[in-house]
Structures are given as C-alpha cells and as structure tokens.
Protein backbone atom coordinates (compact mmCIF):
# COMPACT_ATOMS: atom_id res chain seq x y z
CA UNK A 1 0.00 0.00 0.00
CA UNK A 2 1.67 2.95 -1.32
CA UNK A 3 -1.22 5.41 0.23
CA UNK A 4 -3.92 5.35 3.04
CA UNK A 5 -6.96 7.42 2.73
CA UNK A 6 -8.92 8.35 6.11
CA UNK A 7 -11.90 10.78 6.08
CA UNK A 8 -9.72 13.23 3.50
CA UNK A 9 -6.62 12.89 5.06
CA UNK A 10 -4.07 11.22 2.79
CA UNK A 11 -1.13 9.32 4.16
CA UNK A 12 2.00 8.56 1.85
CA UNK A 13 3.88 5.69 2.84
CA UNK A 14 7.71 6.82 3.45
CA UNK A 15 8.58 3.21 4.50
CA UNK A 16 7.76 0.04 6.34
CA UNK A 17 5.60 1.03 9.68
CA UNK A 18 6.27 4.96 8.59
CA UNK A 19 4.01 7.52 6.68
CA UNK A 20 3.38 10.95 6.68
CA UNK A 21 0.63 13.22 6.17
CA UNK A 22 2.88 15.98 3.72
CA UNK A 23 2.78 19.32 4.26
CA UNK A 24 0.23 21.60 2.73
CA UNK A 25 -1.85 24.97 3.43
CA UNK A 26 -0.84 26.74 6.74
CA UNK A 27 1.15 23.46 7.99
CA UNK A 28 4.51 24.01 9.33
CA UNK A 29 5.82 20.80 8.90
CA UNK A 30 4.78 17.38 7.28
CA UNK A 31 3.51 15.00 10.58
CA UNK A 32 4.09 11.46 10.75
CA UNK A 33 2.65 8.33 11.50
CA UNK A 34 4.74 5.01 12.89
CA UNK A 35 2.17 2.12 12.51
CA UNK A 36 1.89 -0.99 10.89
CA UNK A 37 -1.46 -1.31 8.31
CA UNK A 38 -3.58 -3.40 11.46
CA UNK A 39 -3.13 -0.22 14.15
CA UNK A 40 -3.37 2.63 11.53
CA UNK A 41 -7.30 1.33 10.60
CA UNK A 42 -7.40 1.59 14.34
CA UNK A 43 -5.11 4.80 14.70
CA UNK A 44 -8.02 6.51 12.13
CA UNK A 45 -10.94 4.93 14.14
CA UNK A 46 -10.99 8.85 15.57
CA UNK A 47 -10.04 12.18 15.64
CA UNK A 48 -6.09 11.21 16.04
CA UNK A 49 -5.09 11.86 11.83
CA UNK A 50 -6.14 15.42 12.19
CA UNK A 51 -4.86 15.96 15.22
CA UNK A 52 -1.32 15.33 14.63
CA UNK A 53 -2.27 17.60 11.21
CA UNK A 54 -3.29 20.10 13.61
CA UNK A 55 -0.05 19.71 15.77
CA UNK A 56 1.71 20.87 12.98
CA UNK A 57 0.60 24.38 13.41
CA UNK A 58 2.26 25.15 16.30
CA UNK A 59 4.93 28.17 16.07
CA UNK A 60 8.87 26.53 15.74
CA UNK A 61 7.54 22.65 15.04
CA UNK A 62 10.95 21.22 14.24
CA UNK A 63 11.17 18.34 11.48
CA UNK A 64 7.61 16.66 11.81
CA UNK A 65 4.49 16.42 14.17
CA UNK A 66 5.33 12.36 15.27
CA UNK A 67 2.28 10.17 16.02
CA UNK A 68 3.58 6.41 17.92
CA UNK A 69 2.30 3.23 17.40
CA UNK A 70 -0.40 3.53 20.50
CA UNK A 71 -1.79 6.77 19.13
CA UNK A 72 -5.37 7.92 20.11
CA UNK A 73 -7.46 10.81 19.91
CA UNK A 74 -6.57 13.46 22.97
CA UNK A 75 -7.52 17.10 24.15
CA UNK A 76 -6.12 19.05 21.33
CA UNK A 77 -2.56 16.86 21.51
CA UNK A 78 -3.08 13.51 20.15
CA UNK A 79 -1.76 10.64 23.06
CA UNK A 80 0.82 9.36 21.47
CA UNK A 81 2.28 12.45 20.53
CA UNK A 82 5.51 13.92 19.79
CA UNK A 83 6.37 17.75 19.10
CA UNK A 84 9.60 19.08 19.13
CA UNK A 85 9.22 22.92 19.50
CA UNK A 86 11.64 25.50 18.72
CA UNK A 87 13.11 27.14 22.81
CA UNK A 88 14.06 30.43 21.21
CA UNK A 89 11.62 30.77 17.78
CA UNK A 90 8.69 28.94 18.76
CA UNK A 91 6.44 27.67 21.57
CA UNK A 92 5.51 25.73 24.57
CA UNK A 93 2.30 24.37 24.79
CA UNK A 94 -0.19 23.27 28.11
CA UNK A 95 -2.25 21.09 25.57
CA UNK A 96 0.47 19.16 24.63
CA UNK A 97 1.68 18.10 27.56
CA UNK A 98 -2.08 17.48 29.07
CA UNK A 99 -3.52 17.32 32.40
CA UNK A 100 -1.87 14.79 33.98
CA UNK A 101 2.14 16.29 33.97
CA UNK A 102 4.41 13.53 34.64
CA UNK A 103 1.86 10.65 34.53
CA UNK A 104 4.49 8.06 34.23
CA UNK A 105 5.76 4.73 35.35
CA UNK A 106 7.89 2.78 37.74
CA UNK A 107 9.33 -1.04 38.01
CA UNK A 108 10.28 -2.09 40.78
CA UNK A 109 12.18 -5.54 40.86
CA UNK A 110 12.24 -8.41 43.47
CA UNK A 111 13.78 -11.83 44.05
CA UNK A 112 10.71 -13.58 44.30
CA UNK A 113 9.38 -15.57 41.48
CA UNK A 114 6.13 -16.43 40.94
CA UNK A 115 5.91 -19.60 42.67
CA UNK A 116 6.45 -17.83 45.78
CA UNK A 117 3.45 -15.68 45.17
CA UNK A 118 1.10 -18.72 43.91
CA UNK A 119 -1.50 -19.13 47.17
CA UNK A 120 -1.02 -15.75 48.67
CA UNK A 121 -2.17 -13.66 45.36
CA UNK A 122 -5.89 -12.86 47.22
CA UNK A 123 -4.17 -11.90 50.74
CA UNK A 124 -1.46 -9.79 48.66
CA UNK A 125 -4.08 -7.89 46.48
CA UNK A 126 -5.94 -7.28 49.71
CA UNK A 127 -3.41 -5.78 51.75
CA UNK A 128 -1.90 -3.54 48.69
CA UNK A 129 -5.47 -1.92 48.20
CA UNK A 130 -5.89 -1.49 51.99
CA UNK A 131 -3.04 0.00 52.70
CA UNK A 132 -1.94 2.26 48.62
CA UNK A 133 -4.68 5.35 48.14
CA UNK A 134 -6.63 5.27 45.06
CA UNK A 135 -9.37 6.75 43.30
CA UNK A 136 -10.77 10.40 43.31
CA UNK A 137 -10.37 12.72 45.48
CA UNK A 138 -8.25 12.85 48.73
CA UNK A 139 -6.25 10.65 50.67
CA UNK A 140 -2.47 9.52 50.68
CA UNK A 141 0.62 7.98 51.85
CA UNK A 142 1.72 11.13 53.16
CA UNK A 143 -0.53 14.35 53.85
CA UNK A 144 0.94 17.50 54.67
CA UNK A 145 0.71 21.48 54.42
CA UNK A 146 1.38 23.42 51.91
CA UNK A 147 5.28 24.38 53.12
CA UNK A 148 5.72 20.75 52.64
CA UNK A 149 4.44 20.69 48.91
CA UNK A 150 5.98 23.59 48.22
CA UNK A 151 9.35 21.50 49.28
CA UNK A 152 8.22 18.64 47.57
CA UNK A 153 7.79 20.57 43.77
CA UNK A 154 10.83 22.32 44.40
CA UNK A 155 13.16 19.02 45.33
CA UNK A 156 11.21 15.83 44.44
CA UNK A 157 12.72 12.89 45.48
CA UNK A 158 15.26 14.17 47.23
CA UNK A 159 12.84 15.35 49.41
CA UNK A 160 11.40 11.82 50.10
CA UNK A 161 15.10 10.87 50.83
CA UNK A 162 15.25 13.22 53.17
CA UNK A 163 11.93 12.38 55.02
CA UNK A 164 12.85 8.39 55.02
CA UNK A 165 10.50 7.50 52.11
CA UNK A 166 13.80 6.30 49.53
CA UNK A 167 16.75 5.33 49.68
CA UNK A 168 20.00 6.98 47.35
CA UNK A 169 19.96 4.12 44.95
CA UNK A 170 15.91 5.28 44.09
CA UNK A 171 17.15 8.69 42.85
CA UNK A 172 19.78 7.04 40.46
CA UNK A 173 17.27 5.15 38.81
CA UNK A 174 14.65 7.56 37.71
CA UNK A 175 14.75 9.99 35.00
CA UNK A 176 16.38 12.90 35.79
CA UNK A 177 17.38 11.52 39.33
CA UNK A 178 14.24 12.57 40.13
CA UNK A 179 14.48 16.25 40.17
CA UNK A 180 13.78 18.80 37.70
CA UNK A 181 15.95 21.47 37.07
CA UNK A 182 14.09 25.13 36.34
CA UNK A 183 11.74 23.99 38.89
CA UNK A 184 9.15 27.03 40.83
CA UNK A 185 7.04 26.24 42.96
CA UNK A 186 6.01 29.75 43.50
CA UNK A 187 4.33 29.42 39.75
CA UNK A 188 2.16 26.79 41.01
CA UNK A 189 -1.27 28.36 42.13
CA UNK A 190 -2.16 28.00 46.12
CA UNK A 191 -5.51 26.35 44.41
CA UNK A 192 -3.13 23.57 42.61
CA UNK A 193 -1.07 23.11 45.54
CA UNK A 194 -4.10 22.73 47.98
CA UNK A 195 -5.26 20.28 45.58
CA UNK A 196 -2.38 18.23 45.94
CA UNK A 197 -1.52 17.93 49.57
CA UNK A 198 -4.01 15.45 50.74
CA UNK A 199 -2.77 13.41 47.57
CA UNK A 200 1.10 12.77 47.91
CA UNK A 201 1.34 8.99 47.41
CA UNK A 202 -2.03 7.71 45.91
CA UNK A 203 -2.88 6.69 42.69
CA UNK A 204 -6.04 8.13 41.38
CA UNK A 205 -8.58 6.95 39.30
CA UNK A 206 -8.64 6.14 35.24
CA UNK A 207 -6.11 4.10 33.72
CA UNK A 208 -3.80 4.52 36.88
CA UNK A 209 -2.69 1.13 38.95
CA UNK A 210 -0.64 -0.69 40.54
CA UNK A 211 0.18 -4.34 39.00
CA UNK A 212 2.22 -7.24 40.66
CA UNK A 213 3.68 -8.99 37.69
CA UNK A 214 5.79 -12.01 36.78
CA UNK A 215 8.42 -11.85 33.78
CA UNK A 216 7.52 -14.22 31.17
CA UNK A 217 10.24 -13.51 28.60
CA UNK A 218 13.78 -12.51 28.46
CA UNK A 219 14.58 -11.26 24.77
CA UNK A 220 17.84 -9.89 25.21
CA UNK A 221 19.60 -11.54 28.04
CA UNK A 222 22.99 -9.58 27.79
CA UNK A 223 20.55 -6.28 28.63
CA UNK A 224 17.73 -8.15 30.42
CA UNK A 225 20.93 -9.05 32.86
CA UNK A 226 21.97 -5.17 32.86
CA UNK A 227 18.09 -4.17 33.97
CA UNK A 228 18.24 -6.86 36.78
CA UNK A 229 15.41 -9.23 35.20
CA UNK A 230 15.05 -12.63 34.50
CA UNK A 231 12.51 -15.05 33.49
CA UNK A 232 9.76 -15.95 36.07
CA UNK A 233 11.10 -12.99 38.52
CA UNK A 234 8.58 -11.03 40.08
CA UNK A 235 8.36 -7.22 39.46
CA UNK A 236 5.99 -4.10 40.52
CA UNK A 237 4.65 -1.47 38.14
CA UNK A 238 2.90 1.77 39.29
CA UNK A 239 1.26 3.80 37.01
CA UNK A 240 0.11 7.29 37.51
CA UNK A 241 0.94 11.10 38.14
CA UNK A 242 0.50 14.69 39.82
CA UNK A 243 -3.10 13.79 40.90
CA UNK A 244 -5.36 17.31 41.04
CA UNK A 245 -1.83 19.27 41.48
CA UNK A 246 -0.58 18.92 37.79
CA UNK A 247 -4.49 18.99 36.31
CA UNK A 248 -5.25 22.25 38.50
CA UNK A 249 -1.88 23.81 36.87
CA UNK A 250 -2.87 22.64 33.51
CA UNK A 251 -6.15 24.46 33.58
CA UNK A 252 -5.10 27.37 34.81
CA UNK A 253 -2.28 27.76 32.57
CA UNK A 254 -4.69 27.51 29.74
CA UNK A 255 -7.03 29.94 31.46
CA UNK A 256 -3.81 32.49 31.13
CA UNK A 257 -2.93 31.46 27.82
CA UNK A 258 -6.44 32.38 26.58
CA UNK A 259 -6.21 36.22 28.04
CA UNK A 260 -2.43 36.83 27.22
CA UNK A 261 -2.09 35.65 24.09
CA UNK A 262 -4.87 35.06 21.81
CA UNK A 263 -3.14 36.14 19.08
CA UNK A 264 -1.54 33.31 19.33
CA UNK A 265 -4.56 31.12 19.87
CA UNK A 266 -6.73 32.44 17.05
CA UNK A 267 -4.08 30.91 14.65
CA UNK A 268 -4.47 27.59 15.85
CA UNK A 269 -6.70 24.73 14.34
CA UNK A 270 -8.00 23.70 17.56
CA UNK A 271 -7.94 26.15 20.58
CA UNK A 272 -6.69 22.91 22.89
CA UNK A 273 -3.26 23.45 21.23
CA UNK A 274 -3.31 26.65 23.69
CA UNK A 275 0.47 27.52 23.68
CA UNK A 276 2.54 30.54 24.76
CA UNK A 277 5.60 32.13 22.89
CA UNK A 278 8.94 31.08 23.56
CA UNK A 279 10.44 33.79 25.79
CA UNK A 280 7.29 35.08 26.96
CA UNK A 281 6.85 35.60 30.42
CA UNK A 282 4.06 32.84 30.33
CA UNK A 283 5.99 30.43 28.65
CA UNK A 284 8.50 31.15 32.03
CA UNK A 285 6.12 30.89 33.88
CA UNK A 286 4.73 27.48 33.02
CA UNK A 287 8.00 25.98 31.98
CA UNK A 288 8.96 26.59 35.81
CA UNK A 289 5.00 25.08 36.82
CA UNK A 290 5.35 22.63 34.98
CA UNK A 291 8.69 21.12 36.10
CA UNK A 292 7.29 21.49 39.79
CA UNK A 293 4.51 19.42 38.92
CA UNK A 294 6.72 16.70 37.15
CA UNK A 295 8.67 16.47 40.84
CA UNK A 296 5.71 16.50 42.80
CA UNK A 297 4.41 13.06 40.46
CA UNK A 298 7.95 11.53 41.22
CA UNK A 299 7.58 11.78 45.08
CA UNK A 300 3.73 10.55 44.27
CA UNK A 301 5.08 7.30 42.59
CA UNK A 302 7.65 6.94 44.79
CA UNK A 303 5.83 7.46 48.07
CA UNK A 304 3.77 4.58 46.73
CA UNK A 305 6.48 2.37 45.94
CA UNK A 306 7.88 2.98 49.73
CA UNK A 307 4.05 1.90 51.13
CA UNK A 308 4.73 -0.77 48.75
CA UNK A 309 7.90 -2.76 50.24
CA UNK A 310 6.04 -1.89 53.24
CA UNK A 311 3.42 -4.51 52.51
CA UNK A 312 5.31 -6.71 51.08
CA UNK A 313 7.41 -7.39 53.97
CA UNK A 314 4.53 -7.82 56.06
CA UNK A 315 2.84 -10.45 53.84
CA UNK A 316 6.14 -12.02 52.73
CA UNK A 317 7.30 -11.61 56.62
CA UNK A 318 11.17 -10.34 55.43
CA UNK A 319 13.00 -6.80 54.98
CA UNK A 320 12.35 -5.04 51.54
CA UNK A 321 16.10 -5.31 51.42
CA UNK A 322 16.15 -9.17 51.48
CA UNK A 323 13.65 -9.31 48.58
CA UNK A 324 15.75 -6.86 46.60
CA UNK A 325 13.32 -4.92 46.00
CA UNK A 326 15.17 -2.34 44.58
CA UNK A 327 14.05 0.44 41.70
CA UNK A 328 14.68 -0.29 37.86
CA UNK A 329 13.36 2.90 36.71
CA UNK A 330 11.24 5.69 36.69
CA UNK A 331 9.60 6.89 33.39
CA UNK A 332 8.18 10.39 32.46
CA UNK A 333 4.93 10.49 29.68
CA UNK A 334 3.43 13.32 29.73
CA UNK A 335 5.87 15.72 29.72
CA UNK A 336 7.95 19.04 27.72
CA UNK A 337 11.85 19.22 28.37
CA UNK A 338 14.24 21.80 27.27
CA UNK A 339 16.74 18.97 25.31
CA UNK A 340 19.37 20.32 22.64
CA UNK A 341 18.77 17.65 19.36
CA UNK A 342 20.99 17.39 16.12
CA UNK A 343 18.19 18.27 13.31
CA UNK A 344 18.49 18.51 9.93
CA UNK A 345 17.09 21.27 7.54
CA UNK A 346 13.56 21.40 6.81
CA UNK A 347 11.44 22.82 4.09
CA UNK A 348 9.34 25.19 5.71
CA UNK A 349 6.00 26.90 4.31
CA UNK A 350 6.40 30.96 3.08
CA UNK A 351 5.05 33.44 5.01
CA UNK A 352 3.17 33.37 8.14
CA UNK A 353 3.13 30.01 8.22
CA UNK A 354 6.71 29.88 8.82
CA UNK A 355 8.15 32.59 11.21
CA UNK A 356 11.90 30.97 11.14
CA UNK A 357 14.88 31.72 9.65
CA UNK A 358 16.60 28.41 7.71
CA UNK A 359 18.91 26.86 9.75
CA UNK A 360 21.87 25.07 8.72
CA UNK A 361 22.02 21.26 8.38
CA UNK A 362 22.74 18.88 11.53
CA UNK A 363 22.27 22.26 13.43
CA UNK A 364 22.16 21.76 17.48
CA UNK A 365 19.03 23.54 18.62
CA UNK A 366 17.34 23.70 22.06
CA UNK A 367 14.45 22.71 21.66
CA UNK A 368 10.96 21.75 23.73
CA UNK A 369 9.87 18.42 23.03
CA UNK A 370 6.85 17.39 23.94
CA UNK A 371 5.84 14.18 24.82
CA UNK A 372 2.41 12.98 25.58
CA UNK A 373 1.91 9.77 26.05
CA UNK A 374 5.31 9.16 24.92
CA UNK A 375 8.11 7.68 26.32
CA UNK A 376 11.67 9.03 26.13
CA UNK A 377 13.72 6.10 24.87
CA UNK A 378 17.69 7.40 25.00
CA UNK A 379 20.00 5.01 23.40
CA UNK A 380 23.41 3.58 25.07
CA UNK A 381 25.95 5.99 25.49
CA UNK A 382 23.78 9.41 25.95
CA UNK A 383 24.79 10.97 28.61
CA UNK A 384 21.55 11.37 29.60
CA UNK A 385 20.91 7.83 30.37
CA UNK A 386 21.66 6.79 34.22
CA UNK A 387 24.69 5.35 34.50
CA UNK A 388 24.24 2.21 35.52
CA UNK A 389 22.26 1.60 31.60
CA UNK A 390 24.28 3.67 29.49
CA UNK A 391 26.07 0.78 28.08
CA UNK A 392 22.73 -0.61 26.86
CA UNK A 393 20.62 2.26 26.92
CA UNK A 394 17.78 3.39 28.57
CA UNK A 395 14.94 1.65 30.21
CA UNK A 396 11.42 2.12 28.52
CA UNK A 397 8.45 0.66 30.09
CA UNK A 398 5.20 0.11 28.03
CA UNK A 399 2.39 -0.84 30.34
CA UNK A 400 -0.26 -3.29 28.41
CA UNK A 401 -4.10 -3.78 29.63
CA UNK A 402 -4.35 -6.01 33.08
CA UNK A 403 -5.21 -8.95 30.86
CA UNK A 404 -2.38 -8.96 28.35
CA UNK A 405 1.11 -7.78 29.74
CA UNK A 406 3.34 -5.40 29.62
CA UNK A 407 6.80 -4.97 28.33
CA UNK A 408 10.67 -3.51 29.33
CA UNK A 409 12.41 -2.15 26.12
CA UNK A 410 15.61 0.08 25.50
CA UNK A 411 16.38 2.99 23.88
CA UNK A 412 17.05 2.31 20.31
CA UNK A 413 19.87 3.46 18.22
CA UNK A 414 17.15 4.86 15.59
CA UNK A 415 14.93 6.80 18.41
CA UNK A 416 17.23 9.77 17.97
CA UNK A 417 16.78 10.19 14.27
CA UNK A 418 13.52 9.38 14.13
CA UNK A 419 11.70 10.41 16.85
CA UNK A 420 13.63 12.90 19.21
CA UNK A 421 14.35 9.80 20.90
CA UNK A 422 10.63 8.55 22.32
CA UNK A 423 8.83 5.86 21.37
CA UNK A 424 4.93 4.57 22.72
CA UNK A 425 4.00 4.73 26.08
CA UNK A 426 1.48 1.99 26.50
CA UNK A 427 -1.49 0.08 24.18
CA UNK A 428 -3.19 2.87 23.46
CA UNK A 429 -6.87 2.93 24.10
CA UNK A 430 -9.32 1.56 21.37
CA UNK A 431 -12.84 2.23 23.11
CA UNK A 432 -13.98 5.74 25.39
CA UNK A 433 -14.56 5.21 28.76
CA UNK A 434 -17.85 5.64 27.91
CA UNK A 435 -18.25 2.41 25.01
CA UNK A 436 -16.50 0.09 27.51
CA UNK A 437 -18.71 0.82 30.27
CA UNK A 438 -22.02 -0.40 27.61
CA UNK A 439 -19.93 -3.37 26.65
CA UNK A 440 -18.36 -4.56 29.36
CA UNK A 441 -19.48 -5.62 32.76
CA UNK A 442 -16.58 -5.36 35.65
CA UNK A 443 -17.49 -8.22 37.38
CA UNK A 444 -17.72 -10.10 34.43
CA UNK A 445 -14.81 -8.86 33.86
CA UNK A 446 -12.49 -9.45 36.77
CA UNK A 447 -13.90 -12.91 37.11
CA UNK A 448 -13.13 -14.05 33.84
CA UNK A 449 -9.44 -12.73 34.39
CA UNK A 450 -9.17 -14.93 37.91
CA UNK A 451 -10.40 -18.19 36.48
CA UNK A 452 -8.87 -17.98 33.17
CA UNK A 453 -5.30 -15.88 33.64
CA UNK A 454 -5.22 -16.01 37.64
CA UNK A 455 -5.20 -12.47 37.30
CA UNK A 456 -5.95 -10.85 40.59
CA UNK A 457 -8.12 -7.51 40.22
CA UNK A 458 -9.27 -5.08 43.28
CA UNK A 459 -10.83 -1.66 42.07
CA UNK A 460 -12.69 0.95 43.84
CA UNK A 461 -15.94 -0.21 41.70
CA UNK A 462 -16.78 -1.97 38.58
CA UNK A 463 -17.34 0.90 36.44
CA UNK A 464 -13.39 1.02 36.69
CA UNK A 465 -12.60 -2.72 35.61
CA UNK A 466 -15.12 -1.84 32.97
CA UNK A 467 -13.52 0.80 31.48
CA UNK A 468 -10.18 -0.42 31.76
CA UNK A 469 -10.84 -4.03 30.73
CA UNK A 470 -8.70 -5.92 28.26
CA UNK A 471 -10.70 -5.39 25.18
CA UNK A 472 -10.78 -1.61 25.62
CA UNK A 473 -6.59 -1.23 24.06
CA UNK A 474 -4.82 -2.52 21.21
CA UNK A 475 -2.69 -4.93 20.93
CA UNK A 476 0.46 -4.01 23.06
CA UNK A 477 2.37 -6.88 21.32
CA UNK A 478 1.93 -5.10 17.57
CA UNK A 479 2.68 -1.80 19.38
CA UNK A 480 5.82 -2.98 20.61
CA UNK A 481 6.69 -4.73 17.47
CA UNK A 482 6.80 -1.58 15.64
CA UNK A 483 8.63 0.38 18.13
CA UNK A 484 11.45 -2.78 17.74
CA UNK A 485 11.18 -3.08 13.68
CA UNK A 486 11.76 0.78 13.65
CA UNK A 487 15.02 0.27 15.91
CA UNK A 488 13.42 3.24 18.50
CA UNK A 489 12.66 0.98 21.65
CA UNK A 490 13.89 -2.66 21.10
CA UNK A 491 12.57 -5.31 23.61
CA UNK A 492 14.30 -6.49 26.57
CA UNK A 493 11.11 -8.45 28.45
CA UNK A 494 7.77 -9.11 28.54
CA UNK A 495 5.87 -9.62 31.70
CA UNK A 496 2.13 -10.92 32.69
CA UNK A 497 0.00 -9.63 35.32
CA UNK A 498 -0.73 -11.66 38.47
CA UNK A 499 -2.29 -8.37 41.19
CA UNK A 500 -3.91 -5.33 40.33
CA UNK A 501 -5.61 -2.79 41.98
CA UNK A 502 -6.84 0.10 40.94
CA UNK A 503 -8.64 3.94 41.67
C-alpha cells in the first residue's frame, strides 16, 4: 500500500511502519505516522489523523508532528504524541503536555518468582489496596501542608530521601534523578497546591494502577541481565501522576494562555493546542510550573512504591532489602523538556506560516519536546541515560491492559533520528470510557481474568474494571513490534500480570 486514505486525510507511505501526512496549506511541517497497516485502521478509528495535522501548526515545530504506534485521539494533543518545539523561535504548549504532567511509570524488581506468590495472590491484592490510596479525590501515603508541597515541587525525590520515604539508589534510577531542574514552585497556584496535599502517594482513578507482575520472557539476556530481570522474577509497576496538582496547573495555565495571548490562539486549528511564545513571560512561567509538577508526580510514585515494600514485607514476613526490592526505573509520559537535538534542515511553508529563519544542516538547537503519552527512549551511550544503563541504553516501560502484559524495552539506536528519541508509552486505548462501560461488565470482567489468567483484580468499583478491561486497548504486542522493527525501543522483556488494583 503505497497510500492510506482516512476521512480526507491522505497518508503517503515513506517506509515500512512509517508515513506521513505531507505538508500543505498553513502546515509548518509534514507529521508522521509510525504504525503498521492493522493499528493505523485503528489509529483513524478517531479524531487522532487530524490531530497530529493540527499539531503541525504550532509556532517553531521542528522536522515533523510524530504520532507512535499507541496513538489515540486526545484534548487538542493527540496521546501518542511527539512535538519538538523550537526554545528560542517557537512555543511551549499546556495542551500538549495534558492534564496529567508527569503521569508516568515505575518497576520495581524483586527476588521472588512467581511460585512464591502462587497461594497468597488474594491476601497480597488485599493488603496492597488497603493500605496504597486510590481513586478520586483525597487521601495519601503522606498528607501535609502546603510548606511541605511547596518543598516537595521544588526538590522531588530528594525530598522523600530526606523524610525516610527512599533510599539513594531510588534517585539514580529515575529519570532525571528525580528532580527537575528550572523547577518554581512559587508558579504553582495555592488552588493547585491545595489540591495536591491530601494526595502525595495515591494513585487516582482512570487508567492509573498498581500491578504485581511475573516476567515471562527474556529477549535480550545480555541487557535483560543489565536491567536486573530474568525469566519468572517477580516485578511491581505503578502507574500514575500529579493527581489534582498537575491537572489544577494545567487548567489554569490555559485559562492564562487564553487572556495573554490570543493572538496566538486564534491561529491555531484547535484552541486545545493553547500555547505561549517562547520567551514570553508565560511560557517562564509554566515551563517553571510545569517542572514542579513533574517532581511532585515523582515523590507521588515513589511514596507509593515505599508503602509498597512496606506490605510486602509484612505479607512475605522479610525486609524489603532481602527481597531486593530495589528500583529499575522511573519513566516520564506526559511531559515538555528543554533537550538540545541534532536536526536537519527542513522545508518550511512561506510566510506566516513559517516565522523561522533556515537553519543550517545537523544544526544543534534547544528545543521543547513534547511528549504525551510518549516515552523518552535514549540510546546507550547518551549521557543522559543513568549510569548504571548507558552501556545498553535506557529503560522504557510500556504498560499493556491487566489482561495482556506489559513490556521492558531500551532505547534504540534509531529513536534519535527518528523520533527525538521517544517511542509509545502503552497500548493505546481503542474504546472511550464511555463504550467500555455499555460493553463490558466489571465483574464479568475481573472474574473471567481470575479463572482464566489467575489475574488478581481489586478496584474501587466496577465501572473502573469496565472501562479499563482488556478489550478496551490494542494490541500491546503489535505496538511494541513496531517500536522494535523501527530500531526506537527494542525489547528487553515481557511480563504478565498476576495483582492489580486500581482507583
């Protein structure tokens, strides 16, 4: 197939698993698709083709507009998303980082394996959802005034070092050690900030969990032995973000954006694309926000990961340091970082619909990529990477559905090149929230994954297991596939669930 035609959008095939939408009219750039035929049908189910067209618009859009392999229609942004934005020239955008800053994820290994879990999987699901927070609202590990949040989105996990809730070796295994540079907390609004300080260490609701899993497959064992994992090992995997802090800073960020500079906005295909101009005082301003909120999400997953070794040494009845329980890593997704990239020339429309002067080939530029619902995915040897992987590159995490699996990949040597080096960050939903709730029933649902899978499922209510059950993604196997074939994330493991419990 040399072309794909979707409700008048036209894709040109560029190669295997890549195609772009070229660029015409008031588009910046050309965007991109990575997909094979089987998720692109499903990738054009919605609105997520136009979009990534519409992402295009965006003052100082470097290269292309980048849609992954789990792509699905989002607010304004497509999930799935990638848009690297000119730092000096161009903008940084609310909408395309979304609500939930820093939603992310976390593995945590163990020394158990599976048969040590077999018999107890009912008492450990139990005691996890007694004792983690989840679903709306209030309620956490830790809750505090607003001096203490203010410490936590200006330090992040050094903070929970500090306060006995992780130990040095957590820090060197999350991205950025855990703290964000350029973080203010004095741009976070006292609204935001009361928002989040009955929520430091819970989950939430939605597509947020916590998941007990065993490792099924080793790919790669000279890397799989790097990351600590092996077949039939048990490992944790939290899922979820800045809670009512980072959506509370979203929306009023976009409430600014809409009386500074709608100049700005009125040139935009879709007003959810609200972005301010780099340099502007806004675009400060939120940058600094922003980066407070990302911390504040790291001391959220890793407040839950402490509560976590917590219960399991009192169901497993040893130290958290006997089961090695140690982190692998920690995993931004919805995120926009300052990071200088080696980009080529571009062809750029006349006019307004450029704004910037050429640049000269391989150029270094600063530039703000946006990620949502991407996953960075650094290859060995950038000095980025944490040390202890930057011989192999960095770990990527791609969380599946709680009936399929999930998997561990590495940065690939392509991801630079290709995609500012990200690739997916999950399955990527196929259904709303709404569909799966008329087709699904969630006790239906979690009983058919106990007797079938021995999948263990605890949720604040069925409407939750309904929305989130198996059915409702695609399949994280083809996703994955791609992000390998394309050389951006390349596997490492593949894991199954055996606990989960969710908002």
């Amino acid at each position: 197939m040399a072309t794909y035609d979707a409700d008048g959008i036209t894709l040109e095939r560029v190669r295997e698993y890549v195609w772009e939408i070229p660029q015409h009219g008031s588009m910046r750039t050309p965007a991109r698709v990575l997909a094979s035929e089987a998720l692109l049908e499903e990738i054009a189910g919605d609105k997520t083709l136009e979009q990534i067209t519409n992402t295009t618009h965006l003052p100082g859009i470097t290269k292309y507009a980048i849609c992954m392999p789990d792509g699905h229609q989002g607010y304004g942004f497509p999930v799935g998303g990638v848009g690297a934005l000119d730092a000096e020239d161009g903008c940084i955008s609310p909408g395309a980082v979304g609500y939930d800053i820093n939603c992310g994820v976390r593995m945590m290994r163990t020394n158990l394996t599976y048969s040590d879990l077999q018999g107890r999987e009912a008492e450990l699901v139990d005691s996890l959802f007694a004792n983690i927070p989840s679903g709306l609202g209030g309620g956490g590990v830790v809750e505090s005034g607003v001096d203490t949040v203010d410490e936590i989105l200006a330090r992040g996990v050094d903070w929970a070092l500090e306060n006995g809730h992780a130990v040095e070796d957590d820090l060197l295994h999350c991205e950025d050690e855990g703290v964000r540079e350029g973080a203010d907390p004095s741009k976070v609004s006292q609204k935001a900030k009361d928002r989040g300080k009955n929520q430091i260490g819970s989950l939430g609701s939605g597509n947020h969990f916590l998941e007990v899993q065993r490792v099924t497959d080793v790919f790669d064992d000279e890397v799989g032995d790097s990351f600590g994992l092996e077949e039939d090992q048990i490992v944790v995997l939290i899922h979820c973000g800045s809670r009512g802090l980072g959506h509370q800073t979203c929306t009023d960020y976009l409430r600014k954006i809409e009386q500074q500079h709608q100049g700005l906005l009125n040139k935009l295909p879709d007003k959810e694309l609200a972005a301010a101009p780099a340099g502007s005082q806004l675009a400060e301003d939120y940058y600094g926000a922003m980066n407070a909120a990302i911390n504040f999400a790291w001391v959220n997953r890793q407040l839950i990961m402490h509560r976590t070794r917590q219960v399991f040494e009192r169901v497993f009845d040893r130290s958290w340091e006997a089961m090695d329980m140690h982190l692998l890593y920690d995993v931004a997704h919805n995120i926009a970082k300052k990071e200088t990239h080696t980009v080529s020339a571009e062809p750029r429309s006349v006019g307004e619909a450029s704004g910037l002067e050429p640049r000269a080939d391989g150029e270094e530029r600063e530039l703000y990529v946006h990620r949502k619902g991407a996953t960075r995915a650094f290859p060995a040897g950038h000095p980025e990477v944490p040390a202890a992987y930057r011989d192999v590159g960095q770990p990527v995490i791609i969380p599946g559905s709680m009936g399929t699996g999930s998997y561990v990949l590495r940065g690939g040597e392509n991801s630079m090149a290709l995609t500012f080096g990200s690739t997916a960050h999950g399955a990527g939903r196929l259904m709303s929230r709404t569909q799966a709730k008329k087709q699904y029933w969630g006790g239906d649902v979690r009983q058919e994954l106990e007797s079938q899978d021995q999948i263990y499922v605890k949720a604040q209510s069925g409407a939750t297991v309904a929305e989130e059950a198996p059915g409702v993604y695609k399949d994280v196997d083809e996703v994955v596939r791609v992000s390998d074939e394309l050389g951006i994330g390349d596997k490492v493991a593949r894991t199954f669930p055996v606990c989960n419990i969710k908002g």
